[in-house]
N, C-alpha and C. Protein backbone atom coordinates (compact mmCIF):
# COMPACT_ATOMS: atom_id res chain seq x y z
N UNK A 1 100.06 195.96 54.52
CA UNK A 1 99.03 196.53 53.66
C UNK A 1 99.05 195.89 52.26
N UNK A 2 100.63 195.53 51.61
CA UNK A 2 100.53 195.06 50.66
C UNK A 2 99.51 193.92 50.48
N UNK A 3 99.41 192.94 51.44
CA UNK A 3 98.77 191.43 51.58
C UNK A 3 97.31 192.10 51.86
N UNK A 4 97.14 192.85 51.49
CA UNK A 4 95.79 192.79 51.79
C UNK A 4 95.10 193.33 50.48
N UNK A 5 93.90 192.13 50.19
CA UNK A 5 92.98 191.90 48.91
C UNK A 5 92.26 193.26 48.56
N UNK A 6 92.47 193.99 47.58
CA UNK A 6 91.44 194.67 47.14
C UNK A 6 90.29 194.20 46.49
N UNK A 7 89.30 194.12 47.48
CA UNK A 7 88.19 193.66 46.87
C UNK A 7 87.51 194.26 45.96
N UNK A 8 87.50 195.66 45.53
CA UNK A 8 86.83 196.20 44.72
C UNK A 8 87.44 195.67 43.19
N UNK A 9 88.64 195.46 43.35
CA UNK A 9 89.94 195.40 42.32
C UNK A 9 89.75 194.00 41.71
N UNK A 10 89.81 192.93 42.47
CA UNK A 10 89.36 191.64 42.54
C UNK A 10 87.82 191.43 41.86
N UNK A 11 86.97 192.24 42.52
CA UNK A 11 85.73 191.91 41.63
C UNK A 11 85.29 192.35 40.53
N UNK A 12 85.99 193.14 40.29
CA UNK A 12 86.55 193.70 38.96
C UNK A 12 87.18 193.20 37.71
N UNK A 13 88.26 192.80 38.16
CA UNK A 13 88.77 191.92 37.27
C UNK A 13 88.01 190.33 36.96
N UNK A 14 87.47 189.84 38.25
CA UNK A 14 86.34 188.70 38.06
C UNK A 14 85.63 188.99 36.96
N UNK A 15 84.80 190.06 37.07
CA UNK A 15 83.64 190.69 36.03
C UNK A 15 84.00 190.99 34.84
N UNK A 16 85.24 191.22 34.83
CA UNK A 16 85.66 191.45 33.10
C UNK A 16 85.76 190.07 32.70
N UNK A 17 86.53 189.69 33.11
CA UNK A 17 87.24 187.77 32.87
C UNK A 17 85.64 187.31 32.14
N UNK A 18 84.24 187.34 33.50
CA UNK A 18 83.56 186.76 32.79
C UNK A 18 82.71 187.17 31.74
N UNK A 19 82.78 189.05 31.82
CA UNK A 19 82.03 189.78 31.07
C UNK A 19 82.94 188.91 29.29
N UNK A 20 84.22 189.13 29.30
CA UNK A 20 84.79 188.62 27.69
C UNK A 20 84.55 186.88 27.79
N UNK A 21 84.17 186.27 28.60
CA UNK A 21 84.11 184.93 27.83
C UNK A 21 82.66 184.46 27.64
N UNK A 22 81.70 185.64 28.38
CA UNK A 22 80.07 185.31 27.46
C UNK A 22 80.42 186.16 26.30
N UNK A 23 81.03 187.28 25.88
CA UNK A 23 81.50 187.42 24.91
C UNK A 23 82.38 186.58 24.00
N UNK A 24 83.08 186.15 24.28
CA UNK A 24 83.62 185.02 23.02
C UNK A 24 82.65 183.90 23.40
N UNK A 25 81.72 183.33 24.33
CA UNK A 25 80.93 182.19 23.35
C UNK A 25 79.50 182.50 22.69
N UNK A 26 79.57 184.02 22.85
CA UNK A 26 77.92 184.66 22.16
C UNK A 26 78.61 184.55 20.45
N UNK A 27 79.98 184.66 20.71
CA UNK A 27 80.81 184.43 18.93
C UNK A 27 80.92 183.52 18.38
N UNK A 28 81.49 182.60 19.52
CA UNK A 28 81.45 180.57 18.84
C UNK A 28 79.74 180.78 18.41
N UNK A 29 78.76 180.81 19.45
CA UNK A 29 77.91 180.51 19.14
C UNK A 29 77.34 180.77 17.23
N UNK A 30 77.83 181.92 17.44
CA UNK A 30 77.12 183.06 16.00
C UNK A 30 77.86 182.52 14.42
N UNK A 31 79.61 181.82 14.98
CA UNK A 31 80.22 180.99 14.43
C UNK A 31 79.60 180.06 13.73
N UNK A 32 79.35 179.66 15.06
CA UNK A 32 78.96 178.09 14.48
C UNK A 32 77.90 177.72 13.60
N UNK A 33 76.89 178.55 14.07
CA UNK A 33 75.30 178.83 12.83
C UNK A 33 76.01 179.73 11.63
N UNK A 34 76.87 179.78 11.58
CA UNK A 34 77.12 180.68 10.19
C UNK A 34 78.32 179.58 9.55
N UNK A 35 79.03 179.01 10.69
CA UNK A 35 79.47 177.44 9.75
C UNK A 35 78.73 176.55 9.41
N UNK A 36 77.51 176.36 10.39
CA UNK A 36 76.69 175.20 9.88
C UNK A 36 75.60 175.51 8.62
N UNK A 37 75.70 176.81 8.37
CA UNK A 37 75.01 177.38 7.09
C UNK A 37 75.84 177.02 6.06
N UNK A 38 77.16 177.03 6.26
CA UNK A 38 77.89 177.46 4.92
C UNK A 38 78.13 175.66 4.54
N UNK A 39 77.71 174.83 5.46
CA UNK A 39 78.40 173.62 5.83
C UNK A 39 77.26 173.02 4.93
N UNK A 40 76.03 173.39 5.59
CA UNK A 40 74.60 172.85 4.56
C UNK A 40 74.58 173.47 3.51
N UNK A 41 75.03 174.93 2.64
CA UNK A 41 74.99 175.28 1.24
C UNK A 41 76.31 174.12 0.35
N UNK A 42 77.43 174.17 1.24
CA UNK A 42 78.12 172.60 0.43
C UNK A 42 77.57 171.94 0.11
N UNK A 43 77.19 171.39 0.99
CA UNK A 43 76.78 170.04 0.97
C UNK A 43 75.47 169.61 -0.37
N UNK A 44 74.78 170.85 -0.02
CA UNK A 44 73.45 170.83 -1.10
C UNK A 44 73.79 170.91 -2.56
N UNK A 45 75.09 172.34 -3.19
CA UNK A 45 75.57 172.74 -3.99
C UNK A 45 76.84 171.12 -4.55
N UNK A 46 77.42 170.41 -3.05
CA UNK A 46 78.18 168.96 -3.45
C UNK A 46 76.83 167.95 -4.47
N UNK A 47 75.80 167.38 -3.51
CA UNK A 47 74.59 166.89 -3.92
C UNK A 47 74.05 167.16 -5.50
N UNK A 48 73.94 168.72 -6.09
CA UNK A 48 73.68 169.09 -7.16
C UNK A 48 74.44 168.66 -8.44
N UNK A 49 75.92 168.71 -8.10
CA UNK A 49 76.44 168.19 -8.88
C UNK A 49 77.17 167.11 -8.90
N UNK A 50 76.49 166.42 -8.19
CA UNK A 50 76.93 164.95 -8.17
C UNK A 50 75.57 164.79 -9.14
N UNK A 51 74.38 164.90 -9.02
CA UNK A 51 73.00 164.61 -9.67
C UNK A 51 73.55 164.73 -11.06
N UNK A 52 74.12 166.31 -11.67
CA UNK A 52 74.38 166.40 -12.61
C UNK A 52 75.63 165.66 -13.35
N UNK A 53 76.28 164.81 -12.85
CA UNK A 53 77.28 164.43 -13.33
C UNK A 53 76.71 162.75 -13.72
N UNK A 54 75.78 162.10 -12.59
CA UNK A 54 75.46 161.30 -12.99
C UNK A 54 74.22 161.48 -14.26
N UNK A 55 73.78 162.28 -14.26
CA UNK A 55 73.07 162.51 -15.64
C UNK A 55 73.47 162.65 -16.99
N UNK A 56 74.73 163.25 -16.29
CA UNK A 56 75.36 163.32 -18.15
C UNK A 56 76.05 162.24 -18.34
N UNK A 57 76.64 161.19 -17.14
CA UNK A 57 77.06 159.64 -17.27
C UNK A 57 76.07 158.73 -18.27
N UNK A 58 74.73 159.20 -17.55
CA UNK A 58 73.38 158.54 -18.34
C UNK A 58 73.30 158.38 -19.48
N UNK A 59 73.38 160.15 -19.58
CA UNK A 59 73.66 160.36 -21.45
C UNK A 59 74.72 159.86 -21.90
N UNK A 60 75.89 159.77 -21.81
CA UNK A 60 77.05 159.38 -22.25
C UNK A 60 76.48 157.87 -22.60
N UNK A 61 76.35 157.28 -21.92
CA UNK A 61 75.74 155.42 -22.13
C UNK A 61 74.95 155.45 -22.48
N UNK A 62 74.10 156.13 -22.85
CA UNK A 62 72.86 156.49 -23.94
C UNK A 62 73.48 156.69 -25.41
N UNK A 63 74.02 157.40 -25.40
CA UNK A 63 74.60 157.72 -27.05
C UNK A 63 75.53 156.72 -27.60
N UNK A 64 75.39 156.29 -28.82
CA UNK A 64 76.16 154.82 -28.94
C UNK A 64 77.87 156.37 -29.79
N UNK A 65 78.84 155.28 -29.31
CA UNK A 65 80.30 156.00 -29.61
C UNK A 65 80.13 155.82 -31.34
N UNK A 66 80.10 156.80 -31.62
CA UNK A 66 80.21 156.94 -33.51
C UNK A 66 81.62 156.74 -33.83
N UNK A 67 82.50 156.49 -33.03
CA UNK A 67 84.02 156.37 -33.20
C UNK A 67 84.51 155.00 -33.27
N UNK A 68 83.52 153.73 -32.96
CA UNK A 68 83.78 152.54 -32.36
C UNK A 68 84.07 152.04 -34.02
N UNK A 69 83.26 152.59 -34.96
CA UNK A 69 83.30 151.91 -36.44
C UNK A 69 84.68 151.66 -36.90
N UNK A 70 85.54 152.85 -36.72
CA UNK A 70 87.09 152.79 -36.90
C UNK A 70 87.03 153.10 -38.45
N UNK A 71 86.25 154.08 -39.26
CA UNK A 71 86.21 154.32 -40.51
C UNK A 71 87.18 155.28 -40.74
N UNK A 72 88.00 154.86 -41.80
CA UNK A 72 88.87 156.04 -41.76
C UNK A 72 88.28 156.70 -42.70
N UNK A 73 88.77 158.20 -43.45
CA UNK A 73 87.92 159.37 -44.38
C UNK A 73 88.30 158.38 -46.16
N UNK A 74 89.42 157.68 -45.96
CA UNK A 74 89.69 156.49 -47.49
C UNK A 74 87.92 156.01 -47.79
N UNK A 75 87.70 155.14 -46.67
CA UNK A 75 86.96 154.24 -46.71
C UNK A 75 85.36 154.76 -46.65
N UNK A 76 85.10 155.67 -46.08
CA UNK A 76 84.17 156.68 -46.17
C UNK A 76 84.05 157.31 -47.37
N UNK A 77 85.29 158.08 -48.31
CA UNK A 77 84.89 158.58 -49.71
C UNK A 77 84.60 156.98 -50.37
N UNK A 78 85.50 156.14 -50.58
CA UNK A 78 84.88 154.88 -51.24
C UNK A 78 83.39 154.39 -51.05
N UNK A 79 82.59 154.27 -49.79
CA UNK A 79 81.61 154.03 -49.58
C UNK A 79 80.51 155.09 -50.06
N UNK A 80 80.94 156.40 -49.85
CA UNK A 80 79.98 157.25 -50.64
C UNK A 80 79.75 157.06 -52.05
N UNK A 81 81.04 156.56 -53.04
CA UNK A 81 81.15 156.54 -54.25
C UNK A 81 80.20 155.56 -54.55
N UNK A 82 80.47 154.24 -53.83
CA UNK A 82 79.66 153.38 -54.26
C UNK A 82 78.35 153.47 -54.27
N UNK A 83 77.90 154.34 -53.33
CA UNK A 83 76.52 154.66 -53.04
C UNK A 83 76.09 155.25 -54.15
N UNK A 84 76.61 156.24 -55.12
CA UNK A 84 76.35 156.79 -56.46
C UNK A 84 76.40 155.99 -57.20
C-alpha cells in the first residue's frame, strides 16, 4: 500500500509547485518594469546633470580668470595712488 501513488496528493502538490512559480514570475515580471522605471529616471536625472555640468564648464571658459594678473594688494594700492 505504501508504493502506491496518491494521486489526489500528487496533483496537489503539482498545482501548488505551479500555482507559486506563476506567482514568483507575475513578481519578476512587476520587478522588472519597476527596475526598468527606476533604471530610465537614472539615466534621465544622470543626462541632466551631465548637461548641467557641461554648461557651467562653458561658463567657466567664458569668464577670463581675474587671478591670472598675479597683482598683489602692494601693487594695487600703488596703482590706485597713481591713478589720483
Amino acid at each position: 500500500k505504501d508504493e502506491m501513488i496518491d494521486i489526489e496528493g500528487f496533483r496537489f502538490s503539482v498545482l501548488k509547485v505551479v500555482r507559486n512559480r506563476i506567482e514568483e514570475l507575475q513578481v519578476e515580471k512587476l520587478d522588472s518594469s519597476f527596475v526598468n522605471e527606476k533604471v530610465t529616471a537614472l539615466e534621465n536625472n544622470l543626462t541632466e546633470q551631465m548637461d548641467v555640468q557641461a554648461d557651467n564648464q562653458i561658463e567657466k571658459e567664458s569668464i577670463p580668470d581675474v587671478q591670472q594678473d598675479n597683482i598683489t594688494p602692494d601693487q594695487a594700492d600703488t596703482s590706485v595712488r597713481e591713478n589720483n
